[in-house]
Protein backbone atom coordinates (compact mmCIF):
# COMPACT_ATOMS: atom_id res chain seq x y z
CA UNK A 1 58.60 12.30 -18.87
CA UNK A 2 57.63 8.38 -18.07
CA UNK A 3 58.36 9.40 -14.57
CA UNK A 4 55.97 12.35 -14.31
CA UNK A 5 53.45 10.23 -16.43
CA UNK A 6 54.27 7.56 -14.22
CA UNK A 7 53.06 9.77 -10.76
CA UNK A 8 50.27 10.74 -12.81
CA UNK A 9 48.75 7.42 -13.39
CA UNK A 10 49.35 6.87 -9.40
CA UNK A 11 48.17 9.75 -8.74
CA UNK A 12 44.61 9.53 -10.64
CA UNK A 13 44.07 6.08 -9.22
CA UNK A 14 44.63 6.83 -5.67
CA UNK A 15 41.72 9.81 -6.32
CA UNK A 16 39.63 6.60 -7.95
CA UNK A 17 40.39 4.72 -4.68
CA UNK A 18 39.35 7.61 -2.77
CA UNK A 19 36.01 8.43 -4.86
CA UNK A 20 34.72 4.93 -3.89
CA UNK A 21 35.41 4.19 -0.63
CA UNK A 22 33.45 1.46 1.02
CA UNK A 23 32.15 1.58 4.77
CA UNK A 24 30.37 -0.66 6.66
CA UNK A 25 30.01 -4.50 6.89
CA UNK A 26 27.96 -6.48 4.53
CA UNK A 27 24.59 -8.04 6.19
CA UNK A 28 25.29 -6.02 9.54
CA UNK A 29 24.43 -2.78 11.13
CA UNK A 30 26.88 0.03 11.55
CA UNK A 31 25.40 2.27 14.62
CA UNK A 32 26.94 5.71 14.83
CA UNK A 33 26.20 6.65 18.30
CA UNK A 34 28.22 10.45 18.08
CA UNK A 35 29.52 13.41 16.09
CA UNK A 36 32.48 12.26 16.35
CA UNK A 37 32.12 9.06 15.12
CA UNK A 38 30.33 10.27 12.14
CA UNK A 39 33.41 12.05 11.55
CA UNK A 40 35.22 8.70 11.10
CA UNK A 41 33.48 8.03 8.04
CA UNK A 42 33.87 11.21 6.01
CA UNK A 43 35.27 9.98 2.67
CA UNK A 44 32.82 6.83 2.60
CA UNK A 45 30.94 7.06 -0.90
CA UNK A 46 28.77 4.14 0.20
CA UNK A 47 27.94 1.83 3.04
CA UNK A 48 27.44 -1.97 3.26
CA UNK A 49 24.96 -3.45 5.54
CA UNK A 50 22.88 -0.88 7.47
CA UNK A 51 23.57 2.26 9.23
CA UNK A 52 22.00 3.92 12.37
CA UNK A 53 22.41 7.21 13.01
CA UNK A 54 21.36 7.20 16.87
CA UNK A 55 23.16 9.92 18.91
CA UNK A 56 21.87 12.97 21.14
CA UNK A 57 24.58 14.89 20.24
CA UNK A 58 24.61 14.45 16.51
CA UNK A 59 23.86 17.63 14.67
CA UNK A 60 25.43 17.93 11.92
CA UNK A 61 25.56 15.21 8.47
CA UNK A 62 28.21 16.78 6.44
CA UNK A 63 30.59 14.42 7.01
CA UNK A 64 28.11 12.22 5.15
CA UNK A 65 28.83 14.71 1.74
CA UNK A 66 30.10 11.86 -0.35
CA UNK A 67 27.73 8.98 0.35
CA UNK A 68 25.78 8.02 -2.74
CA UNK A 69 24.08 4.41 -1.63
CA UNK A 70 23.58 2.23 1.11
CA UNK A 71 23.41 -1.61 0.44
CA UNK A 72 20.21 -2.04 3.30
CA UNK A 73 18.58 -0.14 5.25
CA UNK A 74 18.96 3.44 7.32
CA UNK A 75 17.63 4.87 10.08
CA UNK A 76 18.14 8.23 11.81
CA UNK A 77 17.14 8.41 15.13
CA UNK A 78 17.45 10.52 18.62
CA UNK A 79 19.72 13.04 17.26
CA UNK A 80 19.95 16.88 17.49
CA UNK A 81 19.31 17.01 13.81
CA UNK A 82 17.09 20.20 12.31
CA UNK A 83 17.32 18.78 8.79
CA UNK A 84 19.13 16.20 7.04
CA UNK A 85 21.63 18.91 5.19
CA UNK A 86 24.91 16.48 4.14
CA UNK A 87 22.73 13.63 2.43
CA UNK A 88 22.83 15.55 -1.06
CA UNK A 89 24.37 13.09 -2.13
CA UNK A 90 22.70 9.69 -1.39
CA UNK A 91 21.22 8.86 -4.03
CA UNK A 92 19.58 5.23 -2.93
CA UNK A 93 18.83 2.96 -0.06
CA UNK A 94 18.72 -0.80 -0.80
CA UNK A 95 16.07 -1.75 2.03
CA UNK A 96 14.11 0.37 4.51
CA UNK A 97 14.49 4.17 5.51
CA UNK A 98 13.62 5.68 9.11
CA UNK A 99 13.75 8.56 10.30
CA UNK A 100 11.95 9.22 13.42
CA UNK A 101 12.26 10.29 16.74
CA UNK A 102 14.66 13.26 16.36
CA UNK A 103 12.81 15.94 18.58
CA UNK A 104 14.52 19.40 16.79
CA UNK A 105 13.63 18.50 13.01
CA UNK A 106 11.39 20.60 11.10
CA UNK A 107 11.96 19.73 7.91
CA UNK A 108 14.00 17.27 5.62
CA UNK A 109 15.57 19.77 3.66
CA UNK A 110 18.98 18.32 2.25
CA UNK A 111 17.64 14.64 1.00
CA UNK A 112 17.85 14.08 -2.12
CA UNK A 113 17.27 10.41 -2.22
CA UNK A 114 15.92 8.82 -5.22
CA UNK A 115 15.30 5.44 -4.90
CA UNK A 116 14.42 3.30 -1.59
CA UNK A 117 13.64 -0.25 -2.15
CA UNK A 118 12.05 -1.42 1.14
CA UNK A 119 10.20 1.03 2.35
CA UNK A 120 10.09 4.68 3.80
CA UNK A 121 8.70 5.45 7.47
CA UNK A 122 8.92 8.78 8.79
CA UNK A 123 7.50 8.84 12.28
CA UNK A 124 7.39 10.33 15.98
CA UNK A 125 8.51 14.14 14.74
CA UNK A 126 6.88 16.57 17.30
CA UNK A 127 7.91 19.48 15.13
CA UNK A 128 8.08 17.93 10.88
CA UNK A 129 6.60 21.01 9.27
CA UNK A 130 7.79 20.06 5.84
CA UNK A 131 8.45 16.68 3.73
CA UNK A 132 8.77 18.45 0.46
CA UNK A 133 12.58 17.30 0.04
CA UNK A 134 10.57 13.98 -1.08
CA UNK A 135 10.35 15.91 -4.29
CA UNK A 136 13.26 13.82 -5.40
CA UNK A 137 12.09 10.49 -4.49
CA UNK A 138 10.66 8.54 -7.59
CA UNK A 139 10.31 4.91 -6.50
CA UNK A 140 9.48 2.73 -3.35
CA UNK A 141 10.22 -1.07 -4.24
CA UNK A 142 10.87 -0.12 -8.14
CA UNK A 143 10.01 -3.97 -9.05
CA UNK A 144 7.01 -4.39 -7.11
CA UNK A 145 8.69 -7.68 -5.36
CA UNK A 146 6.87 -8.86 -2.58
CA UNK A 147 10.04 -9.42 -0.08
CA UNK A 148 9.34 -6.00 0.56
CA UNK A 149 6.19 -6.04 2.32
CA UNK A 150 6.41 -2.40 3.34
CA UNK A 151 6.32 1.13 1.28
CA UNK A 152 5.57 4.70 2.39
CA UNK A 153 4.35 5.06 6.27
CA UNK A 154 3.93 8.99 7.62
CA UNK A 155 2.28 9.06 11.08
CA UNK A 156 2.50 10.51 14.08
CA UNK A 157 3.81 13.98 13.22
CA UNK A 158 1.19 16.48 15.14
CA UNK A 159 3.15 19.30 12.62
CA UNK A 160 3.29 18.30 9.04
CA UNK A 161 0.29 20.52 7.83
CA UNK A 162 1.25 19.51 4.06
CA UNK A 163 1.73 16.45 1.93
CA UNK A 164 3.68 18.31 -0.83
CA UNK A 165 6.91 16.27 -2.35
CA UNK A 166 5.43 13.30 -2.90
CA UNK A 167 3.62 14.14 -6.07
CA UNK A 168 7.06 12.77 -8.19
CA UNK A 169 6.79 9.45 -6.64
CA UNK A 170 6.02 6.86 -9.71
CA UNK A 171 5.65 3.28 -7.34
CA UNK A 172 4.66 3.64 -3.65
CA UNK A 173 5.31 0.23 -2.64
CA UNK A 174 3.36 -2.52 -1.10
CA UNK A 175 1.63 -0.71 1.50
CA UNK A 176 0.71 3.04 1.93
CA UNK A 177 0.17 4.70 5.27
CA UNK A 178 -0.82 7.99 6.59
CA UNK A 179 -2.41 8.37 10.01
CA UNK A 180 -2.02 10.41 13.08
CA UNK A 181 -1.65 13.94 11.60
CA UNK A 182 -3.90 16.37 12.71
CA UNK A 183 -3.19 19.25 10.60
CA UNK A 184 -3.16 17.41 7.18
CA UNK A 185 -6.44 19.05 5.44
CA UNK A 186 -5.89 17.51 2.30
CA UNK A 187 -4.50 15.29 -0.09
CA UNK A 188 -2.48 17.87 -2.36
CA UNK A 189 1.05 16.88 -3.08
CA UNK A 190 0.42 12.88 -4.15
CA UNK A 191 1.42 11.41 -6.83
CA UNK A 192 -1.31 11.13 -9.69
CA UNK A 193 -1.73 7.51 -9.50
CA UNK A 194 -1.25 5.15 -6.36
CA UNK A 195 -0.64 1.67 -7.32
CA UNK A 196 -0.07 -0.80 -3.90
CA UNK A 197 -1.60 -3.66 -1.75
CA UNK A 198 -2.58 -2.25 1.04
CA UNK A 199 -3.57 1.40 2.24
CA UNK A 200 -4.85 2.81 5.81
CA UNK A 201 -6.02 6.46 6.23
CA UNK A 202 -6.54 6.32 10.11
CA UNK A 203 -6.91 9.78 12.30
CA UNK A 204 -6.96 12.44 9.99
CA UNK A 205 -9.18 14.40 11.62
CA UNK A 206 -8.96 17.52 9.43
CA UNK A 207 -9.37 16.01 6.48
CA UNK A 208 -13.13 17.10 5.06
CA UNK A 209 -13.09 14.48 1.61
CA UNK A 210 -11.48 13.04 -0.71
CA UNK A 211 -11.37 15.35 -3.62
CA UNK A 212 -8.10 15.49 -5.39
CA UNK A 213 -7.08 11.57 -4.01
CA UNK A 214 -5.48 9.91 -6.74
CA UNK A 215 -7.01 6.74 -7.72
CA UNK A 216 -5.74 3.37 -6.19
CA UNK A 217 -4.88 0.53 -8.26
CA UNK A 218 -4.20 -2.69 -6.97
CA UNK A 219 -0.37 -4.43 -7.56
CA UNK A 220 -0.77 -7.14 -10.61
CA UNK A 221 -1.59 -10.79 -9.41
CA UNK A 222 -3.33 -9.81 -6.42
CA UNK A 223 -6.47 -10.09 -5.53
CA UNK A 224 -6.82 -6.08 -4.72
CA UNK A 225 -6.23 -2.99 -2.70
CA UNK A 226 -6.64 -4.22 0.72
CA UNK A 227 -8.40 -0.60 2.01
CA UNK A 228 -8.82 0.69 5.79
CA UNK A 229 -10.76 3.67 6.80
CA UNK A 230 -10.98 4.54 10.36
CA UNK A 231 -10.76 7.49 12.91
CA UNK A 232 -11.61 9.91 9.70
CA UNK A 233 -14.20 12.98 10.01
CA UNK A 234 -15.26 12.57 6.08
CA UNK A 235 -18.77 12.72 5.74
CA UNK A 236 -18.73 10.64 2.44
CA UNK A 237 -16.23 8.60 0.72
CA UNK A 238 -17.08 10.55 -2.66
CA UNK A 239 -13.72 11.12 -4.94
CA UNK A 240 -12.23 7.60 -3.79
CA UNK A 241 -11.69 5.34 -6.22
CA UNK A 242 -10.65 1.70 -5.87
CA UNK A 243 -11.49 -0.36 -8.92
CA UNK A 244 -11.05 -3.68 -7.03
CA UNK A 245 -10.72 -4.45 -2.79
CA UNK A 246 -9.26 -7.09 -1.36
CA UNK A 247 -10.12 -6.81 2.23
CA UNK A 248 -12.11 -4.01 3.55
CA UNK A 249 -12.13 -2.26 6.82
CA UNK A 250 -14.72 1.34 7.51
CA UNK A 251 -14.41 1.87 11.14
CA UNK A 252 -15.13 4.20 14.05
CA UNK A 253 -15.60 7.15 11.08
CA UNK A 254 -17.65 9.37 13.60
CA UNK A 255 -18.85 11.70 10.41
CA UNK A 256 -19.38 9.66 7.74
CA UNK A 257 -23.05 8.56 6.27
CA UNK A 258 -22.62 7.25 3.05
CA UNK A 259 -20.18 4.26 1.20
CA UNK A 260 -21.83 4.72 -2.32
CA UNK A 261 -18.56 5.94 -3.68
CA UNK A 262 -17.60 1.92 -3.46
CA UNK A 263 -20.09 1.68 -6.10
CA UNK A 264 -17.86 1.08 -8.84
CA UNK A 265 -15.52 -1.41 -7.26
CA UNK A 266 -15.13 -4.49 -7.12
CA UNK A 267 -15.01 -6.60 -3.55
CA UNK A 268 -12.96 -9.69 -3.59
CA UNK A 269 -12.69 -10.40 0.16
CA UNK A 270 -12.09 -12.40 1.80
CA UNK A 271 -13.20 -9.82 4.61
CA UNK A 272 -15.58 -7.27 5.06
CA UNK A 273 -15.29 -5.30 8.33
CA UNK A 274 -17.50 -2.41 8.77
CA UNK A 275 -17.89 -1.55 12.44
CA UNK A 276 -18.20 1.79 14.60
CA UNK A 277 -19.22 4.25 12.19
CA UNK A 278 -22.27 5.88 13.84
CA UNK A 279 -24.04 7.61 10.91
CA UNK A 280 -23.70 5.30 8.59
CA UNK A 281 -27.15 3.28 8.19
CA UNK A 282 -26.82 3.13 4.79
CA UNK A 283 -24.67 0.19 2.55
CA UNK A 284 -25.85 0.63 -0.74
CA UNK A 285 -21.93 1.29 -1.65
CA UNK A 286 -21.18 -2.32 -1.29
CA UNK A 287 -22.65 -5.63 -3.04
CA UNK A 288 -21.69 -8.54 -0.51
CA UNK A 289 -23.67 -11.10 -2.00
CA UNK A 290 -20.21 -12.72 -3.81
CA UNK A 291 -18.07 -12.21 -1.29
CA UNK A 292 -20.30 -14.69 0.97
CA UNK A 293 -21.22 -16.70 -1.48
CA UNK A 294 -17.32 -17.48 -1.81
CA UNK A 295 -17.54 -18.08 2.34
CA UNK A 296 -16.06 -14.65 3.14
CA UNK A 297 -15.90 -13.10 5.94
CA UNK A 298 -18.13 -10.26 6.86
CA UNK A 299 -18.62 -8.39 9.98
CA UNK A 300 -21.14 -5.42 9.91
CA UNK A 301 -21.83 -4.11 13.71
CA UNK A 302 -22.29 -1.30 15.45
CA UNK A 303 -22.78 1.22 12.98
CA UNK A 304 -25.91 3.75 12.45
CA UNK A 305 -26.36 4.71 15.95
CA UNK A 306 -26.37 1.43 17.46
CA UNK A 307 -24.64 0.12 21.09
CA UNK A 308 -24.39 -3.21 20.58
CA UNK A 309 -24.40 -5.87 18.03
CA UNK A 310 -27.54 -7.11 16.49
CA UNK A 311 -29.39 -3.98 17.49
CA UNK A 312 -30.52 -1.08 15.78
CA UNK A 313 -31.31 2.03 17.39
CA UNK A 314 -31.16 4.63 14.40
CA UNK A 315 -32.96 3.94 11.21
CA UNK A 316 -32.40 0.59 9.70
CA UNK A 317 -29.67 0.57 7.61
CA UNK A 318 -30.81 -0.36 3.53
CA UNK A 319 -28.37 -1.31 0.97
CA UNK A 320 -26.37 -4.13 2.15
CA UNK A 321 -27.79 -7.10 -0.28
CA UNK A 322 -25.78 -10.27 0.98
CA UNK A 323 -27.48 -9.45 4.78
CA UNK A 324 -30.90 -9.51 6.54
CA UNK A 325 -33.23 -5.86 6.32
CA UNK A 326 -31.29 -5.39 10.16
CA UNK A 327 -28.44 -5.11 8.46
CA UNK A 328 -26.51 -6.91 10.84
CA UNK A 329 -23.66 -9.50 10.37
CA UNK A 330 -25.42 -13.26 11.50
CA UNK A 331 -21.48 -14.16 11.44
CA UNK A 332 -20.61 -16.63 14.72
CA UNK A 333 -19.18 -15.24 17.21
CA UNK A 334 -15.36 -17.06 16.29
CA UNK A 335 -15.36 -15.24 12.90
CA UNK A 336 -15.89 -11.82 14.13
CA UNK A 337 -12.79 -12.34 16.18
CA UNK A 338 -10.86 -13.72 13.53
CA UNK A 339 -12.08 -10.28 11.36
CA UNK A 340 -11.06 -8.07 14.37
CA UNK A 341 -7.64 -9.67 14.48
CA UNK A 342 -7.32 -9.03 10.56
CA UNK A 343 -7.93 -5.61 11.53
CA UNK A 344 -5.55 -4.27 13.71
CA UNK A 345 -3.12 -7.10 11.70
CA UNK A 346 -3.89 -4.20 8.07
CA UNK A 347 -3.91 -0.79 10.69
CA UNK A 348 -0.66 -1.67 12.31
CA UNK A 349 1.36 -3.85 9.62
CA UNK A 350 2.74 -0.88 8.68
CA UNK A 351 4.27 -0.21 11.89
């Protein structure tokens, strides 16, 4: 009896052993470079470090079955993946998650991640049809710290025609992304409430308004939502709502005419970049007069029809009250740079 008790004690612990198996190497990457080594790790129930899963002939994850967590980040690149079937399991990622590059997948079917704390960029899928496995994801940086600079990037996936499975996503991080997706029409599937620092919309060229965009909230102690708005065929910014900017970017919107939706929020700077927007002539969204009074930066160019800074060769813009009736930036030259700089710095941070 003692020895059959005996083998079962043994035996129960070596199943323990088994159940949490550790992989990996603490503060270094693990790159898995072939099915077959992705074999090697089949009873690993998490992973220290980092992981890359970068091979052209990896197709299948199921050897992955068991993995619940990885201590940094993961990435998923150049395989032969259609879906990421045999990640049921994971259930969070203690710094970044990519996935991109992987020309066969359509969807993400199979994740059923929870929790990422550094940040989420999916990215360079030629044929993403689907990101509605996200359904599972709640948080993005859970604590709102600011080591994690990054949050949830989706760009450059000509096939995603839907933004459905984000909708159960309670913090988003420090930035928000979306840009490069043609066939995204609108913004059904977010979550109800957006709460971040900063947030680019850039070459949605489908995408008719803003109705049904959840309203953006800036992260406590900061200064604002840093917002950018460019490439975008909206005709109006109507159904956005920011109740306080940081910095604020509106360019090379080839559609868009009016800014008065930014009536209601509050601009704290410390710049002001509206540039390239040809039909917009009118600024009566935006109250400027603090922000330069506080020595902000503000660059206004270029917009309602016109070639060339300083000129206008539409109807002269009305509305903007910190600027002269041209309503044209009397900026030097030095700080227009330095506000052109900012802006690609907010459109490709998240990069």
């Amino acid at each position: 009896m003692d020895t059959l008790l005996l083998r079962l004690v043994v035996l129960l612990g070596c199943l323990g052993w088994a159940h949490s198996l550790s992989c990996g190497s603490a503060g270094n990457w693990t790159i898995i470079s072939s099915q077959s080594a992705l074999a090697q790790y089949a009873n690993c129930t998490q992973f220290l470090g980092s992981v890359s899963i970068n091979g052209s002939d990896v197709s299948d994850l199921s050897p992955l079955h068991s993995l619940t967590s990885v201590q940094l980040a993961v990435e998923i690149t150049n395989t032969k993946l259609f879906n990421l079937q045999g990640l049921s399991s994971l259930q969070s990622i203690g710094d970044k998650f990519f996935i991109h590059s992987n020309p066969s997948m359509a969807a993400l079917d199979g994740l059923a991640v929870q929790v990422v704390t550094g940040g989420i960029f999916i990215y360079d899928l030629p044929v993403l049809k689907s990101i509605s496995s996200l359904k599972f994801l709640n948080y993005i940086n859970p604590n709102g710290s600011a080591q994690y600079p990054f949050g949830l990037s989706i760009y450059r996936n000509p096939a995603l025609s839907s933004l459905d499975g984000l909708q159960n996503l309670k913090t988003i991080g420090n930035s928000f992304f979306l840009g490069d997706l043609p066939l995204i029409s609108d913004f059904t599937g977010l979550p109800a409430n957006i709460t971040t620092v900063n947030f680019t919309l850039s070459s949605l060229s489908t995408v008719a308004s803003f109705k049904a965009f959840p309203p953006l909230a800036a992260v406590p102690g900061t200064s604002g939502v840093a917002v950018t708005i460019s490439s975008m065929s909206v005709s109006t910014l109507d159904g956005l709502v920011v109740p306080t900017i940081s910095n604020l970017t509106i360019s090379s919107n080839s559609q868009l005419t009016s800014i008065a939706a930014l009536k209601s929020s509050t601009l704290n700077g410390p710049a002001v970049t509206i540039t390239q927007n040809n039909y917009l002539c009118d600024y009566s969204g935006i109250n400027t007069t603090a922000l330069a009074i506080r020595g902000g930066i503000i660059n206004i160019a270029n917009n309602c029809g016109s070639s060339t800074v300083g000129s206008v060769l539409g109807p002269t813009p009305t509305g903007l009250l910190s600027l002269p009736s041209s309503g044209r930036s009397t900026v030097p030259g030095f700080f227009v740079a330095l506000v052109a700089s900012l802006t690609v710095y907010f459109a490709t941070a998240h990069l």
